[in-house]
Protein backbone atom coordinates (compact mmCIF):
# COMPACT_ATOMS: atom_id res chain seq x y z
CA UNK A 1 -93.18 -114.89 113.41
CA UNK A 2 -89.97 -114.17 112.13
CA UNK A 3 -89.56 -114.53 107.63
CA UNK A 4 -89.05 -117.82 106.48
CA UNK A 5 -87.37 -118.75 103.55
CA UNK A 6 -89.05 -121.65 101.71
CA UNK A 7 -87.24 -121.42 98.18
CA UNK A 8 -83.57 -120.42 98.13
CA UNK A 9 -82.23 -122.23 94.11
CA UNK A 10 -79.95 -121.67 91.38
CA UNK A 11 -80.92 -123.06 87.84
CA UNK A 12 -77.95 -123.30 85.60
CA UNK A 13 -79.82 -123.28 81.61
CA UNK A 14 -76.37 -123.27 79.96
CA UNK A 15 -72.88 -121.60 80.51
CA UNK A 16 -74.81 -118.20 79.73
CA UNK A 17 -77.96 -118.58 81.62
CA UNK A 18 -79.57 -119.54 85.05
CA UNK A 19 -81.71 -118.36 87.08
CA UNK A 20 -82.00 -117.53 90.94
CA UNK A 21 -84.86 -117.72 92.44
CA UNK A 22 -85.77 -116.83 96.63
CA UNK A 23 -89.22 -116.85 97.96
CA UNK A 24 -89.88 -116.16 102.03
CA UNK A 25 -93.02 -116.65 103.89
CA UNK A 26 -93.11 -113.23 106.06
CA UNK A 27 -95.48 -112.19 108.92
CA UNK A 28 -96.91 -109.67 107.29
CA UNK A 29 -97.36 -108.13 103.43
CA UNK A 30 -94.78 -106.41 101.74
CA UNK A 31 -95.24 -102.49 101.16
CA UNK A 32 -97.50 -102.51 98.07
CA UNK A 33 -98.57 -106.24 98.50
CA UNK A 34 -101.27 -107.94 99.99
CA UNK A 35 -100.66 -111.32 100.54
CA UNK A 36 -97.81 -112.96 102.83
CA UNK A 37 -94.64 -113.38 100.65
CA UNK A 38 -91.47 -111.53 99.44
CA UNK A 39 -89.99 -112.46 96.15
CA UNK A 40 -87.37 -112.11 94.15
CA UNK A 41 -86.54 -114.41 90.68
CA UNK A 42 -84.02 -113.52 88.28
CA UNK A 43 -83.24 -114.62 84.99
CA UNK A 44 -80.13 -113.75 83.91
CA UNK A 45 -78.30 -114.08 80.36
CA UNK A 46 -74.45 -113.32 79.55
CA UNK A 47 -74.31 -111.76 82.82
CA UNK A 48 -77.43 -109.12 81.94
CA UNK A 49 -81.03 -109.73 83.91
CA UNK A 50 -83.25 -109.68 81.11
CA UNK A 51 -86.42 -111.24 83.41
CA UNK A 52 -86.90 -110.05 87.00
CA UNK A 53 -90.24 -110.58 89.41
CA UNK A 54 -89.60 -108.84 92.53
CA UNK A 55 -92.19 -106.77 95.02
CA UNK A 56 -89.86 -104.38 96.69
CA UNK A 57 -91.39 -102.76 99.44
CA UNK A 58 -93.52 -99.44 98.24
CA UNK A 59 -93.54 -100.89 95.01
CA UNK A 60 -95.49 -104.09 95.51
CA UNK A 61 -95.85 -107.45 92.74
CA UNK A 62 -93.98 -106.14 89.46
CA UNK A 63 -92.08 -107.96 86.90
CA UNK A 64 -89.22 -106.43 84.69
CA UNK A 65 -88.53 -108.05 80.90
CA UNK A 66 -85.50 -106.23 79.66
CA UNK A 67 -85.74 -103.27 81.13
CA UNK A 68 -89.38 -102.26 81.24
CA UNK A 69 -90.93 -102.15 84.41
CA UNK A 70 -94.83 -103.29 84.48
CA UNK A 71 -97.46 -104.24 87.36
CA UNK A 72 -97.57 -108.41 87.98
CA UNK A 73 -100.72 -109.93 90.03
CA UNK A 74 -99.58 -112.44 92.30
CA UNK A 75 -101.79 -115.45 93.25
CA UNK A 76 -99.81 -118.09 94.45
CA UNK A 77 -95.99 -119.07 94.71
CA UNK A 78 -96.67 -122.16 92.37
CA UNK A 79 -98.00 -119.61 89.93
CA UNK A 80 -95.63 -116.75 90.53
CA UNK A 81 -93.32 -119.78 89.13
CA UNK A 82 -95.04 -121.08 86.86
CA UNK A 83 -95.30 -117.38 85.07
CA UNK A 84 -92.05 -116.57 85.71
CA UNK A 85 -90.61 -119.87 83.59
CA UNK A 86 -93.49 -118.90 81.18
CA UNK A 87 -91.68 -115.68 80.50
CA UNK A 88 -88.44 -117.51 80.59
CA UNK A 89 -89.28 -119.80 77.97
CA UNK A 90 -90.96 -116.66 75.44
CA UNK A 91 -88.22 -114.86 75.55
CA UNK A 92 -85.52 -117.92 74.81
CA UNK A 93 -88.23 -118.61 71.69
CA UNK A 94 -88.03 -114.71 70.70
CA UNK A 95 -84.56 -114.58 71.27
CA UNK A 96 -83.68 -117.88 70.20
CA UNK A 97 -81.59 -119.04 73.15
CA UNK A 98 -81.04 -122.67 74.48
């Protein structure tokens, strides 16, 4: 089985902000990861990526807010989303962006 891509999107928040988000199904785990997907979602403001979740092979499921780097459990696409626009949404409240 070759990877197959089941999200490829582009969230426009405002002239500052979107996201981009690409999920693939692959045949088999990621260096570091144990389950059968390969990630990458980006939130990105005034061209900066303030909110990454990525599991780059060796490094497995990690998340980066602004720079620091920590470990991320992943569980399920839906909630590798769903955390990922949790985050999105703390740091517009924190930071007080639309």
């Amino acid at each position: 089985m070759k990877a197959v891509q089941l999200v490829r999107a582009r969230i426009i928040y405002s002239e500052s902000a979107f996201t981009e988000l690409a999920l693939w199904r692959v045949p088999k785990p990621v260096g570091g990861s144990r389950h059968g997907f390969k990630y990458r979602l980006v939130y990105l403001v005034d061209g900066v990526c303030v909110i990454r979740y990525d599991n780059e092979g060796g490094k497995g499921d990690h998340r980066h807010v602004e720079g620091k780097e920590g470990p991320y459990t992943f569980t399920t696409p839906d909630q590798l989303i769903a955390d990922f626009q949790r985050d999105i949404a703390r740091w517009n409240r924190e930071n007080r962006n639309p």
